[in-house]
N, C-alpha and C. Protein backbone atom coordinates (compact mmCIF):
# COMPACT_ATOMS: atom_id res chain seq x y z
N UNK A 1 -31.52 162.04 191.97
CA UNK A 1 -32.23 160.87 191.47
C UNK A 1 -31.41 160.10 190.44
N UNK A 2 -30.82 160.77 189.70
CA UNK A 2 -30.20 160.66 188.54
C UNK A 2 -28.86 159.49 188.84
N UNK A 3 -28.27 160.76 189.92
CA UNK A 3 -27.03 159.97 190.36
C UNK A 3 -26.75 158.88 191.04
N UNK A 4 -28.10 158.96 191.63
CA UNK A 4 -28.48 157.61 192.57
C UNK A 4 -28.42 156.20 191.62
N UNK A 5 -29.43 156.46 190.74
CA UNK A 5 -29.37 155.35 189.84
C UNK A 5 -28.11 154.77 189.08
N UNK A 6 -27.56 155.70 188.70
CA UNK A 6 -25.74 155.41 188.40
C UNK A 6 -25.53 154.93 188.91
N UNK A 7 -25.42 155.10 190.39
CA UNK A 7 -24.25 154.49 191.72
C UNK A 7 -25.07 153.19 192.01
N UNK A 8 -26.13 152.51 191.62
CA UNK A 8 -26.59 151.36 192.05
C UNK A 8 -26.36 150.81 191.25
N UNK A 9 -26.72 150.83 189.67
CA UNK A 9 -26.45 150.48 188.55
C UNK A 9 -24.66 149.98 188.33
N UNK A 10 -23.74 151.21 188.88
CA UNK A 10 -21.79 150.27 189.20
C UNK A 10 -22.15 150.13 189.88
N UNK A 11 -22.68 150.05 191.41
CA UNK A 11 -22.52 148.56 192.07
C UNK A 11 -22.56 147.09 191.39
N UNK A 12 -23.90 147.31 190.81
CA UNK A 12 -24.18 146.41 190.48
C UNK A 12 -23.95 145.65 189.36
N UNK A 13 -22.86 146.52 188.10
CA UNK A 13 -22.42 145.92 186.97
C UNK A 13 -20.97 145.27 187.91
N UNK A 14 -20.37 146.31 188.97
CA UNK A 14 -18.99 145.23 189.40
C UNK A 14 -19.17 144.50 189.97
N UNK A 15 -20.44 143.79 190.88
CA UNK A 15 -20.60 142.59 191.79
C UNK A 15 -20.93 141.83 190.60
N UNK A 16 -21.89 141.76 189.42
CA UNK A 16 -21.77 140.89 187.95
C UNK A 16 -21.02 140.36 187.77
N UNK A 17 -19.93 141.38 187.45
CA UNK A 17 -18.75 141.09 186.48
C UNK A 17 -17.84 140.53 187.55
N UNK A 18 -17.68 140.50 188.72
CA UNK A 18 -16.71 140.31 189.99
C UNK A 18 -16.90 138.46 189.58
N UNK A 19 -18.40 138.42 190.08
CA UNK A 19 -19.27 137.32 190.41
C UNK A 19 -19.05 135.92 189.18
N UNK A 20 -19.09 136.68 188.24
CA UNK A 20 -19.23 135.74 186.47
C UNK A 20 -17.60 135.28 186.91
N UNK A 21 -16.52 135.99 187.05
CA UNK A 21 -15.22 136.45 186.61
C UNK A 21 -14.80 135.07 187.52
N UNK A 22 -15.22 135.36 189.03
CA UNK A 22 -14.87 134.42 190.16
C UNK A 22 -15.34 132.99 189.92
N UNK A 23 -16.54 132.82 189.43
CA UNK A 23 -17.18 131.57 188.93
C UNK A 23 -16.73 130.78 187.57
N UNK A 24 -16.49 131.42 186.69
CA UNK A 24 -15.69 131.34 185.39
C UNK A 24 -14.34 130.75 185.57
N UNK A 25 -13.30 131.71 186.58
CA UNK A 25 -12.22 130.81 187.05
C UNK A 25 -12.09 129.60 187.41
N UNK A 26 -13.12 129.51 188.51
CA UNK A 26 -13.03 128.21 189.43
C UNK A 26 -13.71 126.57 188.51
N UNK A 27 -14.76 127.12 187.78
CA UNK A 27 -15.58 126.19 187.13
C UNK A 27 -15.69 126.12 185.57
N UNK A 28 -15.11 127.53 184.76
CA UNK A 28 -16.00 127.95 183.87
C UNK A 28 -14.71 128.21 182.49
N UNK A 29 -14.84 129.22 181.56
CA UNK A 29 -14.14 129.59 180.57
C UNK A 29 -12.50 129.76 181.17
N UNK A 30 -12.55 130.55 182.35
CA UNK A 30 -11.63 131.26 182.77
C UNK A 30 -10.62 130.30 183.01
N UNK A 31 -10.93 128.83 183.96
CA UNK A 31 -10.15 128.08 184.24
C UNK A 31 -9.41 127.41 182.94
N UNK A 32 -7.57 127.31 183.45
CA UNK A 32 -6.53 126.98 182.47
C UNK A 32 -6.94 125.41 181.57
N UNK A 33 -7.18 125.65 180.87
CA UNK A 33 -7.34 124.26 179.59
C UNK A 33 -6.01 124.03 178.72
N UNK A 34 -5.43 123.11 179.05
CA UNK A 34 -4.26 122.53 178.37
C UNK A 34 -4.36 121.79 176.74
N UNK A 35 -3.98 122.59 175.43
CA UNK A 35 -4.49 121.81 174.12
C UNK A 35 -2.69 121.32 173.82
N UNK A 36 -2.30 120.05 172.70
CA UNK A 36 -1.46 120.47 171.98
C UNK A 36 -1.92 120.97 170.47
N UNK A 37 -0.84 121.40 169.50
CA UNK A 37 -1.21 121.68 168.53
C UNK A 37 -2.19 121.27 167.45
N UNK A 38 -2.19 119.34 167.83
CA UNK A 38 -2.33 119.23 167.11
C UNK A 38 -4.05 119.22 167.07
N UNK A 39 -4.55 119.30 168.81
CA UNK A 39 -6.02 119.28 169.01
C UNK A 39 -6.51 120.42 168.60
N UNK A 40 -5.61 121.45 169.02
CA UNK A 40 -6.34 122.63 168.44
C UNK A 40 -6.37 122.80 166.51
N UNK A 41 -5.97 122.18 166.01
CA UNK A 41 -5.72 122.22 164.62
C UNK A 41 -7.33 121.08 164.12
N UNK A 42 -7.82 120.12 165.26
CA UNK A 42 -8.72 119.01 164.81
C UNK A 42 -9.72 119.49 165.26
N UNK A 43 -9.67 120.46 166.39
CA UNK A 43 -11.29 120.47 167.10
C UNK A 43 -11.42 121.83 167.39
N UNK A 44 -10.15 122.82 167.83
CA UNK A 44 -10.22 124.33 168.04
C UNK A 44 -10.20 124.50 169.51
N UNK A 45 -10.56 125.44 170.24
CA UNK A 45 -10.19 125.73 171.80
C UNK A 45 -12.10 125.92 172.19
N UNK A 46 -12.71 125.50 171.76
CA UNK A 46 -14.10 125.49 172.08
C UNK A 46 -14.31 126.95 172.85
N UNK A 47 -14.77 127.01 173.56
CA UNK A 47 -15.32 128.11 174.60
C UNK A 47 -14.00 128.69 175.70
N UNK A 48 -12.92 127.72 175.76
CA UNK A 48 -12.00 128.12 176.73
C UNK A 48 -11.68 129.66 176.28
N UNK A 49 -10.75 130.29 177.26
CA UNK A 49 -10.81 131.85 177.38
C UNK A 49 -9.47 131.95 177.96
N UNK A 50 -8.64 131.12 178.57
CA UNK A 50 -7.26 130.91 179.41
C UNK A 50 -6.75 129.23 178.63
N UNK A 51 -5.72 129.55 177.84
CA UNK A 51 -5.57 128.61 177.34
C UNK A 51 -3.69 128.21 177.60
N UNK A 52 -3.43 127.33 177.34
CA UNK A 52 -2.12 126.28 177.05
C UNK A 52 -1.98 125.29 175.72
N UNK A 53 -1.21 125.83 174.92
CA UNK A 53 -1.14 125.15 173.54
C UNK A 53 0.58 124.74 173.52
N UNK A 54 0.57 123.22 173.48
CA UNK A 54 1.88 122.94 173.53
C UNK A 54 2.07 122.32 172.54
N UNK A 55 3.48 122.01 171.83
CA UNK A 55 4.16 121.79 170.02
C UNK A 55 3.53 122.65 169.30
N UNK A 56 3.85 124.08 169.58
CA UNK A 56 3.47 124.51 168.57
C UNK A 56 4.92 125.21 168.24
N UNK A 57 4.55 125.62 166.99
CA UNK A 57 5.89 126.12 166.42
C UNK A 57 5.45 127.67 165.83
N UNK A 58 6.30 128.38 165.61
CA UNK A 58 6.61 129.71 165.75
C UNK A 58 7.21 129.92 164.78
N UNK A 59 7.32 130.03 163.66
CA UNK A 59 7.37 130.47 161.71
C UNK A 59 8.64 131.47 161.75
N UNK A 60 8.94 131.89 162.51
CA UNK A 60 9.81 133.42 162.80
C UNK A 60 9.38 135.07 161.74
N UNK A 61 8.43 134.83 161.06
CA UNK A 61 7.42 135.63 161.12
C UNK A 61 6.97 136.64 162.02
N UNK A 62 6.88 137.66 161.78
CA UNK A 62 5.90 138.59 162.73
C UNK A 62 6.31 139.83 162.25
N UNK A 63 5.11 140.52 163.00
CA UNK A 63 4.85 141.85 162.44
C UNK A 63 5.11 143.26 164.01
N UNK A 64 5.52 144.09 163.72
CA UNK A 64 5.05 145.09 165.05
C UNK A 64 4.36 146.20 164.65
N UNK A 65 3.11 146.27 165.29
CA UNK A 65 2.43 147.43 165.14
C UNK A 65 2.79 148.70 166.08
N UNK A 66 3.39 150.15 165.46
CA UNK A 66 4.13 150.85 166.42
C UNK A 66 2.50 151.22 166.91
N UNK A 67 2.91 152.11 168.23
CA UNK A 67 1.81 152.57 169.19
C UNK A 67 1.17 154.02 168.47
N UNK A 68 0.34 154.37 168.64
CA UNK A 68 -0.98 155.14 167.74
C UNK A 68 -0.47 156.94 168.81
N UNK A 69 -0.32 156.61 169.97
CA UNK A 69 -0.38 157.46 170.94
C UNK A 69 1.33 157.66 171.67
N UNK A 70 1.71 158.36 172.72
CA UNK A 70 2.37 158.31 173.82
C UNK A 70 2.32 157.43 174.53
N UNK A 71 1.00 157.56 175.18
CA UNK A 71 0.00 156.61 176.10
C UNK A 71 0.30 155.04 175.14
N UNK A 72 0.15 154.76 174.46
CA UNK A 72 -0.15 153.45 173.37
C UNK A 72 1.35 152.32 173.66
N UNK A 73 0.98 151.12 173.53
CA UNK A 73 2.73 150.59 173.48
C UNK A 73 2.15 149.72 172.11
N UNK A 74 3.40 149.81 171.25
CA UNK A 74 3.71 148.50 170.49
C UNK A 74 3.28 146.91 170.49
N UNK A 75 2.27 146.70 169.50
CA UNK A 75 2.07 145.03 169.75
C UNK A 75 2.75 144.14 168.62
N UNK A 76 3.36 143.30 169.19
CA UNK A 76 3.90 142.26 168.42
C UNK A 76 2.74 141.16 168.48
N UNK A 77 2.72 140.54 166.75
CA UNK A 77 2.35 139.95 166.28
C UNK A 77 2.76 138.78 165.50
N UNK A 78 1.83 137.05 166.02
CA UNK A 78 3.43 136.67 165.06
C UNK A 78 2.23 134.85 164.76
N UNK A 79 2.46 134.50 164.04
CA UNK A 79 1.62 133.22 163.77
C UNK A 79 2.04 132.28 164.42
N UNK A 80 0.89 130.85 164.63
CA UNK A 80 1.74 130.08 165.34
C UNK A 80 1.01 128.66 164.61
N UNK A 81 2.00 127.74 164.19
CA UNK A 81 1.39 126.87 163.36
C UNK A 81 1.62 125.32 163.87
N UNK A 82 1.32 124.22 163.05
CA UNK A 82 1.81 122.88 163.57
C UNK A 82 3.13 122.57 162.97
N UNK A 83 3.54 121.55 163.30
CA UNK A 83 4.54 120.49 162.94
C UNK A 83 4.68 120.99 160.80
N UNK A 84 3.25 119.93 161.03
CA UNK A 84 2.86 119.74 159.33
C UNK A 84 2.65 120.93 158.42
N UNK A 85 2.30 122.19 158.88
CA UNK A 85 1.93 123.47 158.43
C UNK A 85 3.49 123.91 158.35
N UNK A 86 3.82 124.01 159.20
CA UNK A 86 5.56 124.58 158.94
C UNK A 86 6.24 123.99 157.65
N UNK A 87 6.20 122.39 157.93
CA UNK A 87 6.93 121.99 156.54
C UNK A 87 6.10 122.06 155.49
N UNK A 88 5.08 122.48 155.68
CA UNK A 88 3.88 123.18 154.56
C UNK A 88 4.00 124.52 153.73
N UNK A 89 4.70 124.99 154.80
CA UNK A 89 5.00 126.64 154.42
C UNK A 89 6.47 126.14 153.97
N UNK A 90 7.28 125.76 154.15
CA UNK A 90 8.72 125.83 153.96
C UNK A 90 8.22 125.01 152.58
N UNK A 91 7.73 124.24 151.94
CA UNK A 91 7.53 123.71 150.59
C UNK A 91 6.73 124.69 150.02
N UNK A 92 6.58 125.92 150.35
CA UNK A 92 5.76 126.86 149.60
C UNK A 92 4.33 126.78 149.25
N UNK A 93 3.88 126.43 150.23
CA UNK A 93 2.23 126.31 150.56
C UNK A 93 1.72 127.32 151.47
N UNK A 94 0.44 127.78 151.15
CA UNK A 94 -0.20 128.66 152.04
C UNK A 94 -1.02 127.74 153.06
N UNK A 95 -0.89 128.32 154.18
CA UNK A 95 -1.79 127.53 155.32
C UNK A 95 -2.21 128.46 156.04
N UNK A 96 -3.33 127.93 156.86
CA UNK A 96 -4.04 128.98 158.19
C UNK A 96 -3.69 128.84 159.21
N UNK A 97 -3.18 130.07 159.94
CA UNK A 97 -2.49 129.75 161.14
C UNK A 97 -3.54 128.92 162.36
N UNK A 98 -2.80 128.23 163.09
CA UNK A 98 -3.92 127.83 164.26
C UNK A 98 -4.75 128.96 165.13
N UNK A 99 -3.54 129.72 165.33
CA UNK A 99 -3.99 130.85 165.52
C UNK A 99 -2.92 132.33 165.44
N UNK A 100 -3.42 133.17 165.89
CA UNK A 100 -2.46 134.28 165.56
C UNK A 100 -2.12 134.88 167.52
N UNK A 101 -0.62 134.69 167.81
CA UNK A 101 -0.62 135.21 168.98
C UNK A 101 -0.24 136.82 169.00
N UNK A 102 -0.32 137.77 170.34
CA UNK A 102 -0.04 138.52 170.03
C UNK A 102 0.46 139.52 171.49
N UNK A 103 1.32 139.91 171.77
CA UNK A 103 1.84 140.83 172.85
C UNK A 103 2.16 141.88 173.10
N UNK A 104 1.90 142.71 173.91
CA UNK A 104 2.68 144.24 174.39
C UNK A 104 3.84 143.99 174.94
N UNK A 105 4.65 142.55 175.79
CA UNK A 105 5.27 143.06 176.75
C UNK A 105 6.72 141.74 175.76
N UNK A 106 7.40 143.11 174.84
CA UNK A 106 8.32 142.56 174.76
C UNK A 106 9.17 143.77 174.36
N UNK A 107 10.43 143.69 173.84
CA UNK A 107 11.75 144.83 173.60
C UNK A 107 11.47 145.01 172.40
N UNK A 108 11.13 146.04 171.56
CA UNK A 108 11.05 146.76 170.63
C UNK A 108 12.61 146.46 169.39
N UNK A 109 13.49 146.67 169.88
CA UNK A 109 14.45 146.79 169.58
C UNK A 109 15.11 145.17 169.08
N UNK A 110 14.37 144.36 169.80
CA UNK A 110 14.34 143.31 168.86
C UNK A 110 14.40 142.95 166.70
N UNK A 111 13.35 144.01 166.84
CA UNK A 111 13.45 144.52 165.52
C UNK A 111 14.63 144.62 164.59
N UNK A 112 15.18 145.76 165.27
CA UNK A 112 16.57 145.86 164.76
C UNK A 112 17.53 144.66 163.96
N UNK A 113 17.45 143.67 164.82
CA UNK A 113 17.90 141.98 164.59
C UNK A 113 17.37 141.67 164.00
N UNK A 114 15.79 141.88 163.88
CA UNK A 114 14.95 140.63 163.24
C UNK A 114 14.94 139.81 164.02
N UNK A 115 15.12 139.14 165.01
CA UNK A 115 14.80 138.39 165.74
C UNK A 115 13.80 138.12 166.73
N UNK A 116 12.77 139.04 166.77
CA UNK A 116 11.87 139.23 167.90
C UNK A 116 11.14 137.64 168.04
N UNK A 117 10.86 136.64 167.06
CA UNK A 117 10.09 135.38 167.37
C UNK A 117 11.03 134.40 166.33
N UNK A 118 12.29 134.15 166.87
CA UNK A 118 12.94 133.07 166.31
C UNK A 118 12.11 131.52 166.16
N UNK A 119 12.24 130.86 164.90
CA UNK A 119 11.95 129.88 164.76
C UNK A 119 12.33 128.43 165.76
N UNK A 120 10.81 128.27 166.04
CA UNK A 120 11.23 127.53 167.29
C UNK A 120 9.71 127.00 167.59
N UNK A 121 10.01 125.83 168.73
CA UNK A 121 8.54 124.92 168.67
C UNK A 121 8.31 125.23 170.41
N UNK A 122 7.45 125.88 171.04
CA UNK A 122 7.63 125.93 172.11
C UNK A 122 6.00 125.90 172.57
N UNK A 123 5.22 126.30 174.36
CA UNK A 123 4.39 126.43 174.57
C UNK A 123 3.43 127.58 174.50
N UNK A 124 2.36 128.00 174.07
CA UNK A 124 1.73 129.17 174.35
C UNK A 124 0.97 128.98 175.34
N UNK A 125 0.79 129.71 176.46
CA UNK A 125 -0.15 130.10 177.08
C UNK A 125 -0.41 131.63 177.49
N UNK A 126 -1.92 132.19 177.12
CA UNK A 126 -2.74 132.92 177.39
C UNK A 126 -3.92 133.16 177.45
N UNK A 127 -4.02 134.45 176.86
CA UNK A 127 -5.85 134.70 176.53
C UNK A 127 -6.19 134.84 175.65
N UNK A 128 -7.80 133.72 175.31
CA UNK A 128 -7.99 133.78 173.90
C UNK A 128 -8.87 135.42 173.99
N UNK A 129 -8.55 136.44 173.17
CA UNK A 129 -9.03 137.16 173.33
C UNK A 129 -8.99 138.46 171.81
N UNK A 130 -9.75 138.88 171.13
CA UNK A 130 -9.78 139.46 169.87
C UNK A 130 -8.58 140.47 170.33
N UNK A 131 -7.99 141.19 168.91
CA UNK A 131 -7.16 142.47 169.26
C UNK A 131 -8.17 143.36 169.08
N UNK A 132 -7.32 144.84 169.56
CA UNK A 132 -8.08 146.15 169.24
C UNK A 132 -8.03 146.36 167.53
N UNK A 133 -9.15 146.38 166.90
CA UNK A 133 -9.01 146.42 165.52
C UNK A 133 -7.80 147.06 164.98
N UNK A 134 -7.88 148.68 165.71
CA UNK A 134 -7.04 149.52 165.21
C UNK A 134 -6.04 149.16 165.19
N UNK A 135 -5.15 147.90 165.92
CA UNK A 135 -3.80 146.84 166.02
C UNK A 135 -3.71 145.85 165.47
N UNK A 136 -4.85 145.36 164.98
CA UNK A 136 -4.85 143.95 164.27
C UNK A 136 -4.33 144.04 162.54
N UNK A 137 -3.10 143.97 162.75
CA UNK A 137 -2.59 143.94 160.99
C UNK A 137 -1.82 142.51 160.76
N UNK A 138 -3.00 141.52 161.15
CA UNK A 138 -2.50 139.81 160.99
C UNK A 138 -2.54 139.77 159.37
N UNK A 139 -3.48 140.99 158.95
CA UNK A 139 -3.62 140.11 157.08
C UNK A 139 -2.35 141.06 156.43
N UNK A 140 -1.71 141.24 157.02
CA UNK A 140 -0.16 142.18 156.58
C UNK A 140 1.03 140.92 156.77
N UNK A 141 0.82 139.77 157.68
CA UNK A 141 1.48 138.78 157.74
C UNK A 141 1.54 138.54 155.65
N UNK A 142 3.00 137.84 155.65
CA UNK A 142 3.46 137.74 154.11
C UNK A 142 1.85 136.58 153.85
N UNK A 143 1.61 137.15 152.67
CA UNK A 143 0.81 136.50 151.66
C UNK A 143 1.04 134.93 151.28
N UNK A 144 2.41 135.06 150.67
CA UNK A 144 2.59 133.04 150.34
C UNK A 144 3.04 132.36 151.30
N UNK A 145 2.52 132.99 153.00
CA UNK A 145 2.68 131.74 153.41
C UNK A 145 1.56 131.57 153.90
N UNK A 146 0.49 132.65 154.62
CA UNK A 146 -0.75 132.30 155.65
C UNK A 146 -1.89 132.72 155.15
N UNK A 147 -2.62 132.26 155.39
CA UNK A 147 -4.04 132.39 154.63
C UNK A 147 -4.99 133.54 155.96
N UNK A 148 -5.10 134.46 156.22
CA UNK A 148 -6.12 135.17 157.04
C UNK A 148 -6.95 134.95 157.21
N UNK A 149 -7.69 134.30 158.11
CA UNK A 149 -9.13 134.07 157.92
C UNK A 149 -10.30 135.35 158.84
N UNK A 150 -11.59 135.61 158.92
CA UNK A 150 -12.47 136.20 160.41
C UNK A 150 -12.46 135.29 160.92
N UNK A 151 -12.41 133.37 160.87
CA UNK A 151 -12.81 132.70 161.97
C UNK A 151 -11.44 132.27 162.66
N UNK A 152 -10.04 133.14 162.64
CA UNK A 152 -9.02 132.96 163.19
C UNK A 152 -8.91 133.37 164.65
N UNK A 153 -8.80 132.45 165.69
CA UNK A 153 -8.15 132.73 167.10
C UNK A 153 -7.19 133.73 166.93
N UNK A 154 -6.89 134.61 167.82
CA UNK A 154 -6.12 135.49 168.76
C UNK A 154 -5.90 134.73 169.99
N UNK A 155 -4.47 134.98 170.44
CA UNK A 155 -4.20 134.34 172.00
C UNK A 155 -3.23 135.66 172.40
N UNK A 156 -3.63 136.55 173.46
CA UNK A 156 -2.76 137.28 174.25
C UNK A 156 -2.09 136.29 174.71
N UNK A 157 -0.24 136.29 174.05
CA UNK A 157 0.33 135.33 174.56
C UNK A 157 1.26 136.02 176.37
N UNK A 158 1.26 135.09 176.84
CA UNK A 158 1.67 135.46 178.36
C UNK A 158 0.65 136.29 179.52
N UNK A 159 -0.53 136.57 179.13
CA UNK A 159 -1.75 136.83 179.68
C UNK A 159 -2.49 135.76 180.90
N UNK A 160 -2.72 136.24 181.80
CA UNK A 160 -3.62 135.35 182.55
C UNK A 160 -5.23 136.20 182.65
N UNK A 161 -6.23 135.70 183.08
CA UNK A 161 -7.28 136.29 184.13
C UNK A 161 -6.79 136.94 185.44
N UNK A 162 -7.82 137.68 185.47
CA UNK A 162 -7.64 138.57 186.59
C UNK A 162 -7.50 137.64 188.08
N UNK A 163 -6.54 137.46 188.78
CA UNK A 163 -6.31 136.63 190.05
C UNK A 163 -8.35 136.80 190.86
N UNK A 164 -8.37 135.82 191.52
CA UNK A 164 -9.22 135.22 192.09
C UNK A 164 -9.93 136.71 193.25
N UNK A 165 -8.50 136.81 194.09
CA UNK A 165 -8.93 138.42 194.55
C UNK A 165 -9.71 139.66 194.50
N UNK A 166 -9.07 139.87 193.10
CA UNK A 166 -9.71 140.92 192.28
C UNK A 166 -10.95 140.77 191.75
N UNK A 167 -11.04 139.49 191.31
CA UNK A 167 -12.64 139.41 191.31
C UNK A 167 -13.89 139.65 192.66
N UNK A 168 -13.16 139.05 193.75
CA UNK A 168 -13.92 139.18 194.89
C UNK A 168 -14.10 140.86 195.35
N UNK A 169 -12.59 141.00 194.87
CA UNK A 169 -12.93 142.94 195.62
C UNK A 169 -13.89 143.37 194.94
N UNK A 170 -13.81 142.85 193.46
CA UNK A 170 -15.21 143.63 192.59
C UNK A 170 -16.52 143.48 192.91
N UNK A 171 -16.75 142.22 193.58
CA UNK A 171 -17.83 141.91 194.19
C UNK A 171 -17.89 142.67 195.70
N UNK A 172 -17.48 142.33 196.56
CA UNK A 172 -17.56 143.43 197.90
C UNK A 172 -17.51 144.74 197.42
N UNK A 173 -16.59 145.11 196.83
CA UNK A 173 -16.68 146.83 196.18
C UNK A 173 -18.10 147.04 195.51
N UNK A 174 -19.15 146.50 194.23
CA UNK A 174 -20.14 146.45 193.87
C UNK A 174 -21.08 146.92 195.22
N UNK A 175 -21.28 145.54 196.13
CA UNK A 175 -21.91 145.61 196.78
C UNK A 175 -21.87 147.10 197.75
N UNK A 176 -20.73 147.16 198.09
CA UNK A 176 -20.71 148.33 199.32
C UNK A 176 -20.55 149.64 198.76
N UNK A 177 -20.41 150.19 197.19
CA UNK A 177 -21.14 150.86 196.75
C UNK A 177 -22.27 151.28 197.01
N UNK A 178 -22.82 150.08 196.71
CA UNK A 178 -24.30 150.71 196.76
C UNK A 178 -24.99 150.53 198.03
N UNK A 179 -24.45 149.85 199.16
CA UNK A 179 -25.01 150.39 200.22
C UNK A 179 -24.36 151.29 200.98
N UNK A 180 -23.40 151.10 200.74
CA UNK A 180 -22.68 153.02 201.70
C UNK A 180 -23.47 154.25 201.17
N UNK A 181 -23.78 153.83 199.93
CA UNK A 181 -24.40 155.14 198.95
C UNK A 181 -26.05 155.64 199.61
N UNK A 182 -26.51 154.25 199.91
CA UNK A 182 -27.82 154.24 200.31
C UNK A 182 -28.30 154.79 201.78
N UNK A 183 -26.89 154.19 202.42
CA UNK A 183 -26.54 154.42 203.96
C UNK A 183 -26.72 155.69 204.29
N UNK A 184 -25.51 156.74 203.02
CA UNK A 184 -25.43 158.38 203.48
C UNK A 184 -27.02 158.54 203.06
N UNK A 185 -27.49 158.17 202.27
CA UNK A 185 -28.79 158.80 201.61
C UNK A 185 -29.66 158.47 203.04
N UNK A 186 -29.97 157.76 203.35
CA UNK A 186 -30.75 157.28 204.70
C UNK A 186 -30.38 158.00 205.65
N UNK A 187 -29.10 158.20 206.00
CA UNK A 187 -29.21 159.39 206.83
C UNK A 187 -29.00 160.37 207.35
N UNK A 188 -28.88 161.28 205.88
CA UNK A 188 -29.21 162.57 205.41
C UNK A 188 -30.90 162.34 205.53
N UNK A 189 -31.55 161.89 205.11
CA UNK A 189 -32.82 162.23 205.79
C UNK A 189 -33.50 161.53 206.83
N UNK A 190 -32.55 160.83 207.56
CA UNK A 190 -33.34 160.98 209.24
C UNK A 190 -32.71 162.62 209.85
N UNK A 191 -31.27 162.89 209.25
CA UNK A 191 -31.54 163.76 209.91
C UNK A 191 -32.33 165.21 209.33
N UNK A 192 -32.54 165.14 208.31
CA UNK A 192 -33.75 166.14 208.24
C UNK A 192 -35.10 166.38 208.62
N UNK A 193 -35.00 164.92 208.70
CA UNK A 193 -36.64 164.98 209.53
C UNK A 193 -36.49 165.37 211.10
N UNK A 194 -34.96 165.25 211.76
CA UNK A 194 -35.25 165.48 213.33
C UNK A 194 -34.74 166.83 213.40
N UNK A 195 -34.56 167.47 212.04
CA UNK A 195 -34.42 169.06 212.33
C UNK A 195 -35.60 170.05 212.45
């Protein structure tokens, strides 16, 4: 009885989540929204969830959080500001970043150099998406230049949504969960009744 209800219950959270995920892309959060810096600095990324932020500039700043585990990788962390905020910070002003980007998939060893996010004005695109607390050491960014805020963006930079596919398998998979499940159950007892 127990288990039954489980197995209908994931069907039915992955045809949801398949369903939201597939609709969201095509119409919704998921689909790519193009800002430059300076909109996101006047109005913010509203509800988008897959974003493109272009002139923005890159402080050469950043932080790496080593990995907690084996299993765990390293996230680099690094601010990303405007035009006006840069020569804001370079005159020794504190400012709030537009937002704070942040990645797993880069060379460690960058470090070594110091060079992991050379100063430079380029595009971000990813996902606006919170870090894992236990990784988030944005208020470890230097003091006289960025101000930390809770109402600060995160962007998994180089991140997309899950391809269009994968949402659909989640939906057919949901679904045929729970009727293959229902299927054996149905008949396992026809055939007990014709025994």
């Amino acid at each position: 009885m127990w288990f039954r209800i489980i197995v209908m219950l994931a069907g039915i959270v992955f045809f949801i989540t398949g369903c939201n995920s597939l609709i969201s892309q095509f119409f919704g959060t998921h689909k790519l929204r193009t800002f430059t810096a300076e909109e996101v600095a006047e109005k913010g990324v509203g509800d988008a969830d897959f974003v493109e932020i272009s002139n923005v500039w890159l402080t050469g700043d950043y932080l790496i959080v080593p990995p907690r585990t084996s299993a765990d990788r390293a996230v680099l962390i690094y601010p990303a500001v405007t035009q006006a905020q840069l020569a804001l910070i370079d005159s020794g002003a504190v400012v709030a970043p537009l937002f704070i980007a942040w990645t797993r998939d880069f060379d460690a060893s960058c470090d070594n150099e110091q060079n992991c996010i050379p100063r430079q004005q380029l595009s971000v695109r990813g996902v606006v998406r919170e870090m894992n607390p236990s990784k988030n050491r944005a208020n470890l960014l230097p003091a006289e230049h960025y101000h930390i805020t809770g109402e600060l963006k995160y962007v998994e930079a180089g991140r997309a949504p899950l391809p269009w596919y994968w949402n659909l398998l989640m939906m057919v998979g949901g679904i045929g969960l729970a009727v293959f499940y229902e299927y054996r159950k149905t008949l396992a007892r026809r055939r007990g009744e014709s025994a």
